[in-house]
PDB file of N, CA and C in Angstrom:
ATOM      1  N   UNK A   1      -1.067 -12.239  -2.760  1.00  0.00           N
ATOM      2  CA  UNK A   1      -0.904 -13.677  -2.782  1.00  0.00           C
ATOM      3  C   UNK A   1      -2.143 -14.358  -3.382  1.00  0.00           C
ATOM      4  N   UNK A   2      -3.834 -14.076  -3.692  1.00  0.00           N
ATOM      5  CA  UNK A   2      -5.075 -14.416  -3.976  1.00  0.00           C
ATOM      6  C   UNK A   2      -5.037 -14.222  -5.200  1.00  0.00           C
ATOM      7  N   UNK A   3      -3.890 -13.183  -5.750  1.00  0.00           N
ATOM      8  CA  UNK A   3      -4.014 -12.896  -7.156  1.00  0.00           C
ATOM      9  C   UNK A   3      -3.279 -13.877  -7.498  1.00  0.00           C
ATOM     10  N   UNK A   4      -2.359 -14.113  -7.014  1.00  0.00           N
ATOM     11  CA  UNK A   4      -0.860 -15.030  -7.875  1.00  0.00           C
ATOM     12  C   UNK A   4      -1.614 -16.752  -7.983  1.00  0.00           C
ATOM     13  N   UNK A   5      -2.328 -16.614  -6.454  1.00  0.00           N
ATOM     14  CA  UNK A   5      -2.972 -18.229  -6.821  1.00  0.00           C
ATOM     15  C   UNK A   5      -4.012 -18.085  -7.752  1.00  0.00           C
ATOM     16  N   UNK A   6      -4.876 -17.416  -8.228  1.00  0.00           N
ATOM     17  CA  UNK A   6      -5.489 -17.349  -9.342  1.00  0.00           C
ATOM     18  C   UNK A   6      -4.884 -17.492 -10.998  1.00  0.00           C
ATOM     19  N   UNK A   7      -3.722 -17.177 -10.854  1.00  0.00           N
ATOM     20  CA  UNK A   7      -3.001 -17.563 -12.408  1.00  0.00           C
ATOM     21  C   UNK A   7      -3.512 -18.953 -13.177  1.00  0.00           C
ATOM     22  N   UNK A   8      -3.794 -18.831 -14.233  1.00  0.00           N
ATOM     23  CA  UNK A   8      -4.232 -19.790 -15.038  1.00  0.00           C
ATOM     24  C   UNK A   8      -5.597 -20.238 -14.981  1.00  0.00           C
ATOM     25  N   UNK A   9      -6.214 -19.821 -14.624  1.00  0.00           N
ATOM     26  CA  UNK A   9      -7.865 -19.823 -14.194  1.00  0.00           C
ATOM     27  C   UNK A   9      -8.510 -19.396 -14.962  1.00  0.00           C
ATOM     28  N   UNK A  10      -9.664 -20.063 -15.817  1.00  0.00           N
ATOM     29  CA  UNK A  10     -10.179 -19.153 -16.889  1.00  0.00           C
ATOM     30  C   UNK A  10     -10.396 -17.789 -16.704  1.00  0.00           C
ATOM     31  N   UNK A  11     -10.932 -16.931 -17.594  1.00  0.00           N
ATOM     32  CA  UNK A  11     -11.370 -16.006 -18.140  1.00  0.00           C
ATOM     33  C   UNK A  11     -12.666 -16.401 -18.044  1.00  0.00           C
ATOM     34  N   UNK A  12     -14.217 -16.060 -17.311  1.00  0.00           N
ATOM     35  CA  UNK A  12     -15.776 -16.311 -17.566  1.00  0.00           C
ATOM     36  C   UNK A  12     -16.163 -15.249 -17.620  1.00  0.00           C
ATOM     37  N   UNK A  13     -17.010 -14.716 -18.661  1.00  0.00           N
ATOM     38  CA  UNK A  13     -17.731 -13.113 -18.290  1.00  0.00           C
ATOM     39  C   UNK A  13     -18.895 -12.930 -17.074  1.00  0.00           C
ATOM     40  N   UNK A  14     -18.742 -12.135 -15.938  1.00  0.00           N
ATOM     41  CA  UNK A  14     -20.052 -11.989 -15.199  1.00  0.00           C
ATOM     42  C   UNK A  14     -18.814 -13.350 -13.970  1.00  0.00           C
ATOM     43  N   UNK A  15     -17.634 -14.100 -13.934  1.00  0.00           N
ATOM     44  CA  UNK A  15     -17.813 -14.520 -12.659  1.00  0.00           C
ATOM     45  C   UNK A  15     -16.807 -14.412 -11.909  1.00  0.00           C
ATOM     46  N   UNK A  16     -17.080 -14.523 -10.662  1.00  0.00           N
ATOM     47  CA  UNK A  16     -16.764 -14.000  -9.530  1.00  0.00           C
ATOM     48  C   UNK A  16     -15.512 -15.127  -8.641  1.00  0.00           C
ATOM     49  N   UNK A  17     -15.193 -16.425  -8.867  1.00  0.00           N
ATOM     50  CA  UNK A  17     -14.890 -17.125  -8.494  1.00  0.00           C
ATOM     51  C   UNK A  17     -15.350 -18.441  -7.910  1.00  0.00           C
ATOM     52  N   UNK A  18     -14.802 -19.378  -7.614  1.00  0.00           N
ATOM     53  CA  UNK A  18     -13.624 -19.465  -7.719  1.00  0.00           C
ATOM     54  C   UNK A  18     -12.752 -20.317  -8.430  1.00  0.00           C
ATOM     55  N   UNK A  19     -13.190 -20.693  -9.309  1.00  0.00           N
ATOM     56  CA  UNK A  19     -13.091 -21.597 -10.566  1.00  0.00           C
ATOM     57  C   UNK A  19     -12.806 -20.803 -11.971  1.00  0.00           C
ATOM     58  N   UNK A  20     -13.560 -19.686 -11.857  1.00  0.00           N
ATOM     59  CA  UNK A  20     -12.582 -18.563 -13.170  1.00  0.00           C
ATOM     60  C   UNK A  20     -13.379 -17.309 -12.208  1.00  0.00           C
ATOM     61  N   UNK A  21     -12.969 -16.236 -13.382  1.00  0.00           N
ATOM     62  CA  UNK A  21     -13.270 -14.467 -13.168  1.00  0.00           C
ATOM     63  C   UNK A  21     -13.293 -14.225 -14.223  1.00  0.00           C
ATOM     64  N   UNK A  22     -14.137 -12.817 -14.219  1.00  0.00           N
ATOM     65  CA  UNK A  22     -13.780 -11.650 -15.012  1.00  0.00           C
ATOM     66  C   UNK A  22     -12.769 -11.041 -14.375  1.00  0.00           C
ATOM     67  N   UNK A  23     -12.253  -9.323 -14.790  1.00  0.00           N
ATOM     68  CA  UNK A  23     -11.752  -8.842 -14.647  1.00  0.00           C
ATOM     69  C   UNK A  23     -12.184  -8.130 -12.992  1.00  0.00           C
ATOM     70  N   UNK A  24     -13.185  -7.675 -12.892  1.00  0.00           N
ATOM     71  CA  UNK A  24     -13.611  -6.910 -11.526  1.00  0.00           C
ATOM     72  C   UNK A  24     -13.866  -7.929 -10.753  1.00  0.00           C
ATOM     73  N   UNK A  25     -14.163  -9.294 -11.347  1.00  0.00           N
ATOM     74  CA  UNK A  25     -14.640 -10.719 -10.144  1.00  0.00           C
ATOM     75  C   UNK A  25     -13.199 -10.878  -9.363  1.00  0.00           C
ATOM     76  N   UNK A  26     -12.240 -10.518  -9.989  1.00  0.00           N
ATOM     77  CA  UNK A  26     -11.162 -11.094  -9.802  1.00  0.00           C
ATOM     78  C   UNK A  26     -10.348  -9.994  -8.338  1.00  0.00           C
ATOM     79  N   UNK A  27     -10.421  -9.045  -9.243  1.00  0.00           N
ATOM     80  CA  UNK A  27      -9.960  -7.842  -8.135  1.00  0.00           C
ATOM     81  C   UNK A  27     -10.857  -7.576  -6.874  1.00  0.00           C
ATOM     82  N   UNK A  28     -12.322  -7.473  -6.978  1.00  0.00           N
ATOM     83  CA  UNK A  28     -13.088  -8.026  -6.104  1.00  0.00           C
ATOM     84  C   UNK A  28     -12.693  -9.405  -4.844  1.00  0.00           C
ATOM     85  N   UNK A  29     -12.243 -10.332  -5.659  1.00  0.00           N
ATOM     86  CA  UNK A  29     -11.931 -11.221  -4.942  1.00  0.00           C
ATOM     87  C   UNK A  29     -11.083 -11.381  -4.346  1.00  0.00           C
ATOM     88  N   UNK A  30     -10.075 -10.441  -4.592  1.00  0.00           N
ATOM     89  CA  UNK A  30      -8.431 -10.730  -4.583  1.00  0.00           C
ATOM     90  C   UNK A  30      -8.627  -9.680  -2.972  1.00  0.00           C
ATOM     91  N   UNK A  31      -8.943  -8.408  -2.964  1.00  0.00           N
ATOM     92  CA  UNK A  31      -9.553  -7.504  -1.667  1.00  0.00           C
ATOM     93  C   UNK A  31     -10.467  -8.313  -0.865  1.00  0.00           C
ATOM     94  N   UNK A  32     -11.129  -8.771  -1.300  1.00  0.00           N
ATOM     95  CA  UNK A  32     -12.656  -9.706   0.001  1.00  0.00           C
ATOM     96  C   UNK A  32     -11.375 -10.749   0.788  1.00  0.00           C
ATOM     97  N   UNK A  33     -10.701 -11.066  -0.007  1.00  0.00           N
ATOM     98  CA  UNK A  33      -9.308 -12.352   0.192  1.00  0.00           C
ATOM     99  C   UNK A  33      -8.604 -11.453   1.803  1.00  0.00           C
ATOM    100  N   UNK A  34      -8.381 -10.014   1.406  1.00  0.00           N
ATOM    101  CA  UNK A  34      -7.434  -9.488   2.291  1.00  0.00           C
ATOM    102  C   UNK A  34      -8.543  -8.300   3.393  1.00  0.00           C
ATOM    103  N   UNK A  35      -9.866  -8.906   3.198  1.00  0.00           N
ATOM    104  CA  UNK A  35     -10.678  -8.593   4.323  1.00  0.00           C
ATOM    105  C   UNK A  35     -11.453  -7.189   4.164  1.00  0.00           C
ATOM    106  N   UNK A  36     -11.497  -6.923   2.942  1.00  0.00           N
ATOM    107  CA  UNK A  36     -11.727  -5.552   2.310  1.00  0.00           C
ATOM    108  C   UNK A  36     -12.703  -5.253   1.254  1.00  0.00           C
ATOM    109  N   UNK A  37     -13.829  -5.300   1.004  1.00  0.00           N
ATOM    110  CA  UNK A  37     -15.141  -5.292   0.230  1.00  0.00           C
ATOM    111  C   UNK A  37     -15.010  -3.998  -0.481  1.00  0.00           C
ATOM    112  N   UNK A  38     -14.764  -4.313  -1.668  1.00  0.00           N
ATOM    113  CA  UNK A  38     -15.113  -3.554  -2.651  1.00  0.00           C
ATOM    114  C   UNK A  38     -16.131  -3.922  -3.547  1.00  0.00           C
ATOM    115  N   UNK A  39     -16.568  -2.817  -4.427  1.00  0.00           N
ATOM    116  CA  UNK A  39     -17.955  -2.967  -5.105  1.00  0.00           C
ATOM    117  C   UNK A  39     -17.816  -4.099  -6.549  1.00  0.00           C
ATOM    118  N   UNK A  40     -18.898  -4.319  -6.725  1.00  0.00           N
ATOM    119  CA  UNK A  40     -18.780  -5.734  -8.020  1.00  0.00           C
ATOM    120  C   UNK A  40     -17.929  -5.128  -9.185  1.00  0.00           C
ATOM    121  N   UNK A  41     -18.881  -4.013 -10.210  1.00  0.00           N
ATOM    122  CA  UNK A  41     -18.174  -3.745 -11.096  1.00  0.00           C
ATOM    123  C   UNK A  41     -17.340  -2.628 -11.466  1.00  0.00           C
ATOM    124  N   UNK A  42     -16.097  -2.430 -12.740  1.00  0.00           N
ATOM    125  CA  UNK A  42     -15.463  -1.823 -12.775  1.00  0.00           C
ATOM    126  C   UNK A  42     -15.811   0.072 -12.505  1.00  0.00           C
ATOM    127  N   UNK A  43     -16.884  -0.044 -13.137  1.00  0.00           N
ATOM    128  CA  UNK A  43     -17.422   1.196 -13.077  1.00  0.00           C
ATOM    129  C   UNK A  43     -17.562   1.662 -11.584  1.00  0.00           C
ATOM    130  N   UNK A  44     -18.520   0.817 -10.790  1.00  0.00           N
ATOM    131  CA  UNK A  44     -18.678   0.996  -9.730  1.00  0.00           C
ATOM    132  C   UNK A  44     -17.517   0.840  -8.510  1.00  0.00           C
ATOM    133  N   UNK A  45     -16.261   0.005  -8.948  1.00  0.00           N
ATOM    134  CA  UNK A  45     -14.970   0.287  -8.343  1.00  0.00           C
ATOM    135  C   UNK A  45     -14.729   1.438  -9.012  1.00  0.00           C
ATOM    136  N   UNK A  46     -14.247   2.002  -9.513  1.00  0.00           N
ATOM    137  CA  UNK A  46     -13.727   3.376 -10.148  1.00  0.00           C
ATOM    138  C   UNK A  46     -14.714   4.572  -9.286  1.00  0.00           C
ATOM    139  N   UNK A  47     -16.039   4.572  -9.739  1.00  0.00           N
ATOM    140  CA  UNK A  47     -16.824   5.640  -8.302  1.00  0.00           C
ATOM    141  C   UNK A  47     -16.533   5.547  -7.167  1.00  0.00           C
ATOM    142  N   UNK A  48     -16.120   4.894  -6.587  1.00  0.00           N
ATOM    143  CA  UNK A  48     -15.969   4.884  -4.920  1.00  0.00           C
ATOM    144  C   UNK A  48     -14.845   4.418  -4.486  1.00  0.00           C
ATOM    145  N   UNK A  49     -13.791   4.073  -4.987  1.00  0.00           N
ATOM    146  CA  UNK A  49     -12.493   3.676  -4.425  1.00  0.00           C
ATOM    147  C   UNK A  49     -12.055   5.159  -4.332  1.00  0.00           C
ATOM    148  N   UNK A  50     -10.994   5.402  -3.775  1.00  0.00           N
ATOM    149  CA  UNK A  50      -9.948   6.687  -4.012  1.00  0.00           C
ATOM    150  C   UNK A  50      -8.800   6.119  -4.933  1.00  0.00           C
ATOM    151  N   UNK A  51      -8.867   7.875  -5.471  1.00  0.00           N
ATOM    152  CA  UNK A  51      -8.076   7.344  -6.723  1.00  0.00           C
ATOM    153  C   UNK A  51      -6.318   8.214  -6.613  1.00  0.00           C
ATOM    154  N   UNK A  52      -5.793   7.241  -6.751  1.00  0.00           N
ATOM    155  CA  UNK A  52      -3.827   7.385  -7.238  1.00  0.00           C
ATOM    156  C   UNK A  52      -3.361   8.027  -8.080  1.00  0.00           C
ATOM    157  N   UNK A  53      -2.390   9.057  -7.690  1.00  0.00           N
ATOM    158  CA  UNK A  53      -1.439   9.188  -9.164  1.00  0.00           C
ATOM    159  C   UNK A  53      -0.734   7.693  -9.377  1.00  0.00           C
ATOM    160  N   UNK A  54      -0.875   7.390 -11.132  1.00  0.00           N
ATOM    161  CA  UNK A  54      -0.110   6.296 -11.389  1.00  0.00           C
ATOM    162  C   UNK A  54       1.441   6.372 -10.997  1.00  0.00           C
ATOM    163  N   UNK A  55       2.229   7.457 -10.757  1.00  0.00           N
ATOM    164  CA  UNK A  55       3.480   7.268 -10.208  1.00  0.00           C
ATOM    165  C   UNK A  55       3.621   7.258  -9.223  1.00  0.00           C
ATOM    166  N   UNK A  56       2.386   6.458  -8.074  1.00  0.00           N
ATOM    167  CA  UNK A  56       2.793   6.067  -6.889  1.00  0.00           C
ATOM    168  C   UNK A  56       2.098   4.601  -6.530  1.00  0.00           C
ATOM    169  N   UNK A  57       2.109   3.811  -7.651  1.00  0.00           N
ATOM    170  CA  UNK A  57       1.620   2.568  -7.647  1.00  0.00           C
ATOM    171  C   UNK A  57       1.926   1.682  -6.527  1.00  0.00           C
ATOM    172  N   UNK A  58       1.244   0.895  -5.921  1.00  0.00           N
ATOM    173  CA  UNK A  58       1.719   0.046  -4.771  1.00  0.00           C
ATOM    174  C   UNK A  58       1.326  -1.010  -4.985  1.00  0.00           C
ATOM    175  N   UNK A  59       1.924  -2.382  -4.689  1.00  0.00           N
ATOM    176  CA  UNK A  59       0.806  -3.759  -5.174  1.00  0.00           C
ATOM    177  C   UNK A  59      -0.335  -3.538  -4.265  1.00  0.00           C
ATOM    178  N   UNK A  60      -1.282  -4.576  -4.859  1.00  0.00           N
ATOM    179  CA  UNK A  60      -2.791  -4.061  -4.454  1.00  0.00           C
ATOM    180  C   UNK A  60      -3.451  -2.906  -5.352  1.00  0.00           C
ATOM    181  N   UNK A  61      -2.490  -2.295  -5.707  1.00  0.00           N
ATOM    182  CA  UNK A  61      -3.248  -0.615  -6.297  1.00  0.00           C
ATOM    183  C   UNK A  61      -4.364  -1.797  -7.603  1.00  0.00           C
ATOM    184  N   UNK A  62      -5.346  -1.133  -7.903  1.00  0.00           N
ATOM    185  CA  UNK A  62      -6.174  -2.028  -9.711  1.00  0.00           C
ATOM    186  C   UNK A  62      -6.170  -0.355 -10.290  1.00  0.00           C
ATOM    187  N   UNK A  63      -5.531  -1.014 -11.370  1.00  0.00           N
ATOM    188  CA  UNK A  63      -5.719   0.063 -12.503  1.00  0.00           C
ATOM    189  C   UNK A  63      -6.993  -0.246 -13.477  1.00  0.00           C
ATOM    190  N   UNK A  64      -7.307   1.010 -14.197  1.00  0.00           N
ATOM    191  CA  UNK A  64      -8.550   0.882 -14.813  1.00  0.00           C
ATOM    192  C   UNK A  64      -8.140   1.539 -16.064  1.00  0.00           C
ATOM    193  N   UNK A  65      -8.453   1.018 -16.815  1.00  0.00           N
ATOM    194  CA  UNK A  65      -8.500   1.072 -18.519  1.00  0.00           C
ATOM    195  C   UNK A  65      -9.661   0.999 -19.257  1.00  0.00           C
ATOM    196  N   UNK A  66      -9.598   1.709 -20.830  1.00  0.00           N
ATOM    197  CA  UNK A  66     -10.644   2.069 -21.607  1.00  0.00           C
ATOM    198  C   UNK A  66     -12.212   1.866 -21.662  1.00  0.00           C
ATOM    199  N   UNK A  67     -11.750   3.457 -20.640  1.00  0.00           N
ATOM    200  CA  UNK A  67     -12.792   4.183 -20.373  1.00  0.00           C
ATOM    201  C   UNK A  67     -13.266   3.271 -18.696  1.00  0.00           C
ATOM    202  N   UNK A  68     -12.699   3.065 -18.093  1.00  0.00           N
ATOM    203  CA  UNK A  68     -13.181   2.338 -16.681  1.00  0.00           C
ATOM    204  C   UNK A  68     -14.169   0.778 -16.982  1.00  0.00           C
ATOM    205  N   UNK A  69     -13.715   0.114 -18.294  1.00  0.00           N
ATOM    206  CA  UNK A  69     -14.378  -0.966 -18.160  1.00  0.00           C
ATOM    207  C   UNK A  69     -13.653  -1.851 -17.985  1.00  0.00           C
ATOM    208  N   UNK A  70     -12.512  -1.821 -17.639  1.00  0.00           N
ATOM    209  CA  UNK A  70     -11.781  -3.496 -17.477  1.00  0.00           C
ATOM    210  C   UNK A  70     -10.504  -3.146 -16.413  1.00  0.00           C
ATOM    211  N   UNK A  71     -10.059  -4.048 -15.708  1.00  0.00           N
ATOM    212  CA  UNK A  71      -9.215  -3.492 -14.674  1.00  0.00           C
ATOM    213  C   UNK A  71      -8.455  -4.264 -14.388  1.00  0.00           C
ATOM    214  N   UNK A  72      -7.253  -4.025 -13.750  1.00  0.00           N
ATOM    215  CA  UNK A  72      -6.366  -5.334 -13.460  1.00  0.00           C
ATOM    216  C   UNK A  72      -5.738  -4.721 -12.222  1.00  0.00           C
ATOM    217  N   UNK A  73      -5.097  -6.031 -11.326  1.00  0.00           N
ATOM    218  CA  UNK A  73      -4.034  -5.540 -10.370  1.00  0.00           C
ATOM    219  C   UNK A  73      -2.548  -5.384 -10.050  1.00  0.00           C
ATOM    220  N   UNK A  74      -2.189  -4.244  -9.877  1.00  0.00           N
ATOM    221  CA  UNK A  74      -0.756  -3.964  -9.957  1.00  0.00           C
ATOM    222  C   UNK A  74       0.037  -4.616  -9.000  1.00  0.00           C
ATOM    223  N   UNK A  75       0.918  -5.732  -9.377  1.00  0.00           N
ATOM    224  CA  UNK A  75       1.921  -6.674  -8.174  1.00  0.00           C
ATOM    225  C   UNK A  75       3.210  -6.037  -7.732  1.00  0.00           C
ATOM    226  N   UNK A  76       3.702  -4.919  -8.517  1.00  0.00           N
ATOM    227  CA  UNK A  76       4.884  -4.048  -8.261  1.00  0.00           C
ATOM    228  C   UNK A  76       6.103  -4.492  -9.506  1.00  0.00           C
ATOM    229  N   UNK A  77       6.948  -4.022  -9.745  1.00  0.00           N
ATOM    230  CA  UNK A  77       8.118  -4.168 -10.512  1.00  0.00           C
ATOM    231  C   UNK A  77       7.168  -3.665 -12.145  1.00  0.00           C
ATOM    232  N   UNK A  78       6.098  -3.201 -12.466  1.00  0.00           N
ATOM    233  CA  UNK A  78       5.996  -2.886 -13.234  1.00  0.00           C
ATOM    234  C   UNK A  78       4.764  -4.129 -14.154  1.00  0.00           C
ATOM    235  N   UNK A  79       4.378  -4.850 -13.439  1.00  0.00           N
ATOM    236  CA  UNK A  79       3.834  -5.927 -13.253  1.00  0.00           C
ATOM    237  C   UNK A  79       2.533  -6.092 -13.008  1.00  0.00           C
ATOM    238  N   UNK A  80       1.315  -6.842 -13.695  1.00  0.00           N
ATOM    239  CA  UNK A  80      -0.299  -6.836 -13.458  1.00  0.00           C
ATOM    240  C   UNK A  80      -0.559  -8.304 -13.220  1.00  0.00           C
ATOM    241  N   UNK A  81      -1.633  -8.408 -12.559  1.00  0.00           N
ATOM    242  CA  UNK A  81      -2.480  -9.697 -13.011  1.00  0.00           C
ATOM    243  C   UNK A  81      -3.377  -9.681 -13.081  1.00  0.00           C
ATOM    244  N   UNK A  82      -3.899 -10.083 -14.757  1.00  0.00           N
ATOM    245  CA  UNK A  82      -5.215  -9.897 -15.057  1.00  0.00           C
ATOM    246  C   UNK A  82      -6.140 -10.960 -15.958  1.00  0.00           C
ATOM    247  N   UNK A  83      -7.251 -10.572 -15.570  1.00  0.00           N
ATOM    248  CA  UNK A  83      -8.270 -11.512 -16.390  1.00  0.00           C
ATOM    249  C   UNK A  83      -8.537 -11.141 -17.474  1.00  0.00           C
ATOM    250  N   UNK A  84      -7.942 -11.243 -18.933  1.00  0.00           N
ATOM    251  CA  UNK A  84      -8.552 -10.323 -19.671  1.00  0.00           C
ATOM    252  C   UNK A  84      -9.233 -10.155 -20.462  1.00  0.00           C
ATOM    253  N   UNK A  85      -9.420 -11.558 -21.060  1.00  0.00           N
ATOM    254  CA  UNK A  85     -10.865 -11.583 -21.678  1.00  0.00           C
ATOM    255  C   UNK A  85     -11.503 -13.021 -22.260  1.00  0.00           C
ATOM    256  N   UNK A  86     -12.652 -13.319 -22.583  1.00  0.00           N
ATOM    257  CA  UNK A  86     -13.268 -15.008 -22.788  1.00  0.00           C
ATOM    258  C   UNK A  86     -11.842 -15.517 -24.292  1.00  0.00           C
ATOM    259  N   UNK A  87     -11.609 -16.725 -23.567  1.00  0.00           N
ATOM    260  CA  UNK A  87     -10.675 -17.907 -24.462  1.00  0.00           C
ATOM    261  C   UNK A  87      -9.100 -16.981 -23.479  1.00  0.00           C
ATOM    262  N   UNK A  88      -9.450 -16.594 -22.687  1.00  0.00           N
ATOM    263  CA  UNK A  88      -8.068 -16.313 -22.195  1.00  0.00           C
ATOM    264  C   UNK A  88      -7.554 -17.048 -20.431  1.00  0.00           C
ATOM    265  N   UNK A  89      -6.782 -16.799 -19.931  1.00  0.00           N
ATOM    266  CA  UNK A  89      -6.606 -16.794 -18.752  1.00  0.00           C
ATOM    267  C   UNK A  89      -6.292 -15.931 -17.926  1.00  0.00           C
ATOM    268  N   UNK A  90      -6.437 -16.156 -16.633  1.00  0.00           N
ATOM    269  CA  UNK A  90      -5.903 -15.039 -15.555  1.00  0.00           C
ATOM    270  C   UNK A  90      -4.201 -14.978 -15.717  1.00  0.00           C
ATOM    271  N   UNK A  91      -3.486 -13.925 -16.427  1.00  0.00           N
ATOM    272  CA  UNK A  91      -2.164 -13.983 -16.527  1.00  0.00           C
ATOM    273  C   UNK A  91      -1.134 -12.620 -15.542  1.00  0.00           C
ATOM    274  N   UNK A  92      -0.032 -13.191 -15.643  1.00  0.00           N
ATOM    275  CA  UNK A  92       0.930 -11.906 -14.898  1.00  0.00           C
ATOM    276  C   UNK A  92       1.422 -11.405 -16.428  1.00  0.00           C
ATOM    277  N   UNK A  93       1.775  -9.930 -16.312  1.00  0.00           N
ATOM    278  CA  UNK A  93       2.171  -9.230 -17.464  1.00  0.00           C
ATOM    279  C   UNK A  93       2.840  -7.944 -17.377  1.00  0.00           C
ATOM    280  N   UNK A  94       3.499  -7.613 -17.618  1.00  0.00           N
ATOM    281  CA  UNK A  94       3.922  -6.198 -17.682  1.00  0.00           C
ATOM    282  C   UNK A  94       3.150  -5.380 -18.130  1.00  0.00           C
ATOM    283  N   UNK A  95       3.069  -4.235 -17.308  1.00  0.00           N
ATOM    284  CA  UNK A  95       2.100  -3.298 -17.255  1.00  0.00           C
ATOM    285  C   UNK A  95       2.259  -2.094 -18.734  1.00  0.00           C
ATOM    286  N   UNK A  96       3.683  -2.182 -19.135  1.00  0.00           N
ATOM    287  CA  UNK A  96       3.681  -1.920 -20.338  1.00  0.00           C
ATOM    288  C   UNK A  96       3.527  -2.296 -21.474  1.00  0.00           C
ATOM    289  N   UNK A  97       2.617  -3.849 -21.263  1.00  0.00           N
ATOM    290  CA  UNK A  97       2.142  -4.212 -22.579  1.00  0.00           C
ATOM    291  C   UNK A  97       1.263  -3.632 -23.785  1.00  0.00           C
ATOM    292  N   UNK A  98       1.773  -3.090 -24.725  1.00  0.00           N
ATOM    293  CA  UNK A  98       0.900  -1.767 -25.294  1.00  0.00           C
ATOM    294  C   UNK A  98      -0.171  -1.686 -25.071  1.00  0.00           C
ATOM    295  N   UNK A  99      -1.159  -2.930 -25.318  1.00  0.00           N
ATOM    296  CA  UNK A  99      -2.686  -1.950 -24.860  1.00  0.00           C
ATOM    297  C   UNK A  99      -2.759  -1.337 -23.849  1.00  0.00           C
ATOM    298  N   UNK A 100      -2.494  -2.185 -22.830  1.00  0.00           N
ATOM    299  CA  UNK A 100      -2.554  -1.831 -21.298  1.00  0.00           C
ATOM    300  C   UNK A 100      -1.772  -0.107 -20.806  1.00  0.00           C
ATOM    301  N   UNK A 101      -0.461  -0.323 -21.718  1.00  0.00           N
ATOM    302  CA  UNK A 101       0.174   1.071 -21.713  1.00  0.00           C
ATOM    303  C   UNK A 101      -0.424   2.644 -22.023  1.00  0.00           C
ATOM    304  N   UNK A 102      -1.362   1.718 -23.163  1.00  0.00           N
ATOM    305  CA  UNK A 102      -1.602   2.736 -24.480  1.00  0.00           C
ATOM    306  C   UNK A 102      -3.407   3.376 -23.451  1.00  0.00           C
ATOM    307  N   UNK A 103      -3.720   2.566 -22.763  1.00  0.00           N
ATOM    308  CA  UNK A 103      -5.487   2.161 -22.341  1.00  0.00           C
ATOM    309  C   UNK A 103      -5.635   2.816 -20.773  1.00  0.00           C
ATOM    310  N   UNK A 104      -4.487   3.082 -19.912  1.00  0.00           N
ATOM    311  CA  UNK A 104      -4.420   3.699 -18.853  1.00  0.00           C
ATOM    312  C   UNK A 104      -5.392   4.449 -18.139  1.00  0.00           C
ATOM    313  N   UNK A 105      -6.443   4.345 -17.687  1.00  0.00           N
ATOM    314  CA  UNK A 105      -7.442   5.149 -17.144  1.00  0.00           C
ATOM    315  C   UNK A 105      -7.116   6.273 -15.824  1.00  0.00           C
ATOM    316  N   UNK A 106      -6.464   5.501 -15.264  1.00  0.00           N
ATOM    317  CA  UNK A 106      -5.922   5.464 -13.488  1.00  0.00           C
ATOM    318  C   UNK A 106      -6.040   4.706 -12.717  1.00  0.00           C
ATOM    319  N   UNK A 107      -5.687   4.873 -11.383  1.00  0.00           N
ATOM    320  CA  UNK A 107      -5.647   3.807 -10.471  1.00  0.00           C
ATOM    321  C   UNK A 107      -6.416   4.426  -9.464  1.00  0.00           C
ATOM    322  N   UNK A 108      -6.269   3.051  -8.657  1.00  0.00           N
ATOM    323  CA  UNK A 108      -7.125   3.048  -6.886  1.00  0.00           C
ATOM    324  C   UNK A 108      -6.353   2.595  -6.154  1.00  0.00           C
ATOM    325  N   UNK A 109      -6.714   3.193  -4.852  1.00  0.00           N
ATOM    326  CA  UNK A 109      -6.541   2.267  -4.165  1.00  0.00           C
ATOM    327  C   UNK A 109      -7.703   1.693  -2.830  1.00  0.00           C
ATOM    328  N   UNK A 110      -8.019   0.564  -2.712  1.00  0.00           N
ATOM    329  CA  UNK A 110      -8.843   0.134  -1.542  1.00  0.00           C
ATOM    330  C   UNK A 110      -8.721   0.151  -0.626  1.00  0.00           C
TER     331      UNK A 110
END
């Protein structure tokens, strides 16, 4: 629900909320939201979360893409919301949008 109210919220590099995000500010925020501290950046979510086979995705799960630098969160039906980069917004998207398809790192879960 922290993700969905974030829709349309800039894109800022380096912030955390709550006026825009990056990509890890966001997923960061979206877990601290549901009482659950995870680490700032993508890299450092990717070291220490436990990690998912992608064919058992759950909302909440953040997937991580090329090469563990950018990440988004999985809402279910096949579905993300993500921050994805400066001049953009926080959007919902299908998770098979080619980059995102093509960029697949793995998932977590917190």
């Amino acid at each position: 629900a922290f993700a969905y109210a974030q829709l349309g919220k800039p894109y800022v590099y380096g912030a955390t909320g709550p006026s825009s995000y990056d990509c890890s500010g966001l997923t960061q925020a979206a877990w601290a939201a549901a009482g659950v501290s995870i680490p700032r950046t993508t890299y450092e979510q990717w070291g220490a979360l436990p990690h998912i086979p992608m064919s058992e995705l759950q909302p909440g799960d953040l997937i991580y893409y090329n090469g563990e630098s950018h990440t988004a969160i999985y809402v279910g039906g096949g579905y993300i919301i993500d921050a994805p980069h400066t001049g953009a917004v926080v959007e919902k998207i299908p998770e098979s949008t080619s980059w995102y398809a093509d960029g697949a790192d793995g998932a977590v879960r917190p």
